[in-house]
C-alpha atoms as a PDB file:
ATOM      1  CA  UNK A   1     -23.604  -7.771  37.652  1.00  0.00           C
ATOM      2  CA  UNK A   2     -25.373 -11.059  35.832  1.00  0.00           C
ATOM      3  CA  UNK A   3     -23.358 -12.394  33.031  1.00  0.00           C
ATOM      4  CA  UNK A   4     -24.975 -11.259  29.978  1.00  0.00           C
ATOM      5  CA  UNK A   5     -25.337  -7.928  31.194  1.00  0.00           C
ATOM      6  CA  UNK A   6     -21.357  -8.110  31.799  1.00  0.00           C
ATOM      7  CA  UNK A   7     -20.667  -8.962  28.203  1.00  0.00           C
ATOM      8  CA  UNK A   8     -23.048  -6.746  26.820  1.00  0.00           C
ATOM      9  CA  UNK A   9     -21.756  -3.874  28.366  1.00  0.00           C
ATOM     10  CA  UNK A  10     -18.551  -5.132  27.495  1.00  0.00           C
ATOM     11  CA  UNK A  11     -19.277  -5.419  23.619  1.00  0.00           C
ATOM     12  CA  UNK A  12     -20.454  -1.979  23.921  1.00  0.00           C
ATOM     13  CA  UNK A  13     -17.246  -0.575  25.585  1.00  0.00           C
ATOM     14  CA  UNK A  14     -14.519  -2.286  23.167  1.00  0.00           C
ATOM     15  CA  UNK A  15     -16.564  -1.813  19.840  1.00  0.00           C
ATOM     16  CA  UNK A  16     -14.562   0.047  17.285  1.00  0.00           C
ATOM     17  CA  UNK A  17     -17.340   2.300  16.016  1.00  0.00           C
ATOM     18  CA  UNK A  18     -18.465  -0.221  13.454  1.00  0.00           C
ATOM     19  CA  UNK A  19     -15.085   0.191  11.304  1.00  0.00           C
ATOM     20  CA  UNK A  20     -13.714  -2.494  10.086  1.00  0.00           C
ATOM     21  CA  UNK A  21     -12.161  -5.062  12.194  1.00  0.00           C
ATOM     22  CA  UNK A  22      -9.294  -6.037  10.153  1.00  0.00           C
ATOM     23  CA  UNK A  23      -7.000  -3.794   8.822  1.00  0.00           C
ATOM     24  CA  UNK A  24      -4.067  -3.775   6.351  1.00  0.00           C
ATOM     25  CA  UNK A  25      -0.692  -3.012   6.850  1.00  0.00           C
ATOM     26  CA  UNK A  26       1.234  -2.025   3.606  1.00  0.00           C
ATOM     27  CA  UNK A  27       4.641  -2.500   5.643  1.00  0.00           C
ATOM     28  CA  UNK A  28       4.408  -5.600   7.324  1.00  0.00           C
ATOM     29  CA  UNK A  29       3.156  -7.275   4.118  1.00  0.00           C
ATOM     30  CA  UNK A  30       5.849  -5.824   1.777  1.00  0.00           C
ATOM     31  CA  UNK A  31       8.333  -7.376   5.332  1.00  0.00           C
ATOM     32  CA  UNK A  32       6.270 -11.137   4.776  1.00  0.00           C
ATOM     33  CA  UNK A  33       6.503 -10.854   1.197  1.00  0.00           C
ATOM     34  CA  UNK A  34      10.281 -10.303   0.879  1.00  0.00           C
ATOM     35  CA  UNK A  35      11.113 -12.568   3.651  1.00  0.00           C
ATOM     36  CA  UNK A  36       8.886 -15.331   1.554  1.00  0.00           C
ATOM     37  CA  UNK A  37      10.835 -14.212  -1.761  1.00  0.00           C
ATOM     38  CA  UNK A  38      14.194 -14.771   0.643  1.00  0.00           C
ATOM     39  CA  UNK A  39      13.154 -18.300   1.554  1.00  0.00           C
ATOM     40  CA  UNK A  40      12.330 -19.282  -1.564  1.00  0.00           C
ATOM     41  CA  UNK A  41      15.597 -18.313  -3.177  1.00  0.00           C
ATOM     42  CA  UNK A  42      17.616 -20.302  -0.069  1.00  0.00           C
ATOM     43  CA  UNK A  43      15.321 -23.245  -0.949  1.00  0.00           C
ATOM     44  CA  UNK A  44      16.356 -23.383  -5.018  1.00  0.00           C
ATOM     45  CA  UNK A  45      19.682 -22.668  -4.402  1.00  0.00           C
ATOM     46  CA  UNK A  46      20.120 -25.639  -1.546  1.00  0.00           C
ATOM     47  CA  UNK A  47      17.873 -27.797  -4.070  1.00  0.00           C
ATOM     48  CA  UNK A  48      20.558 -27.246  -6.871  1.00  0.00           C
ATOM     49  CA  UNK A  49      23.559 -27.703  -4.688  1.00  0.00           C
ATOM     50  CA  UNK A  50      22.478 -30.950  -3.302  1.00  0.00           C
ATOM     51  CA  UNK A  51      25.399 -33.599  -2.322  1.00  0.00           C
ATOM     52  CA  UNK A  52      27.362 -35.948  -4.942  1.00  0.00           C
ATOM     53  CA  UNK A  53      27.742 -38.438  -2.228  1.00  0.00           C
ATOM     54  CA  UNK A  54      24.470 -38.814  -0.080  1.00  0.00           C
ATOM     55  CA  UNK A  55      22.450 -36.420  -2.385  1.00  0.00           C
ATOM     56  CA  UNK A  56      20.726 -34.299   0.614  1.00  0.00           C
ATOM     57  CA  UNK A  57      20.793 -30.511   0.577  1.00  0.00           C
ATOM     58  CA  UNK A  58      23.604 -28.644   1.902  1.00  0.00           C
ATOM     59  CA  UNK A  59      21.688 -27.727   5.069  1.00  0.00           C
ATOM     60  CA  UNK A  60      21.433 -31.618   6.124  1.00  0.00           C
ATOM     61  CA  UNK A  61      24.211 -33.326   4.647  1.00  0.00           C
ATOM     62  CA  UNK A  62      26.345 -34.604   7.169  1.00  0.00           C
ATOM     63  CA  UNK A  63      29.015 -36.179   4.557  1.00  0.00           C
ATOM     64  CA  UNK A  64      32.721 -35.211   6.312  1.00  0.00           C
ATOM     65  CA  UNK A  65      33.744 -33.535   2.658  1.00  0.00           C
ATOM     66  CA  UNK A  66      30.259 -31.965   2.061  1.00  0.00           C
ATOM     67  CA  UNK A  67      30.675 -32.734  -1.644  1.00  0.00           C
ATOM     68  CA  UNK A  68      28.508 -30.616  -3.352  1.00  0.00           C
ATOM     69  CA  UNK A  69      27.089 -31.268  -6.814  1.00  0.00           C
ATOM     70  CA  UNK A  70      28.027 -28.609  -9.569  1.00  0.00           C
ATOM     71  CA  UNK A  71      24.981 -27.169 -11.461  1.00  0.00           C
END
């Protein structure tokens, strides 16, 4: 079988009866949009606790007390 005859027979056996090619899934957007909301909170609340003594976020200070700035 020549080569464009192979991919033209293959664009005619995997087309999706002209539909649309993207779809949209309620569910796994309302999933990316909560886990986005959940980063975001972790982020402002590790931005407001940062460190008295080296001043990084909680996540990367590596002070031995972990003193943490009160808000």
């Amino acid at each position: 079988m020549p080569y464009t005859t192979f991919w033209h027979h293959y664009v005619h056996q995997h087309a999706n009866g002209g539909g649309p090619a993207l779809t949209f899934n309620p569910a796994a957007a309302f999933a990316v949009a909560v886990c986005v909301f959940l980063i975001a909170c972790w982020a402002a609340n590790q931005i407001q606790s940062r460190c008295e003594g080296c001043g990084a976020i909680p996540a990367r200070c590596r002070c031995l007390r972990g003193r943490v700035r009160s808000r």
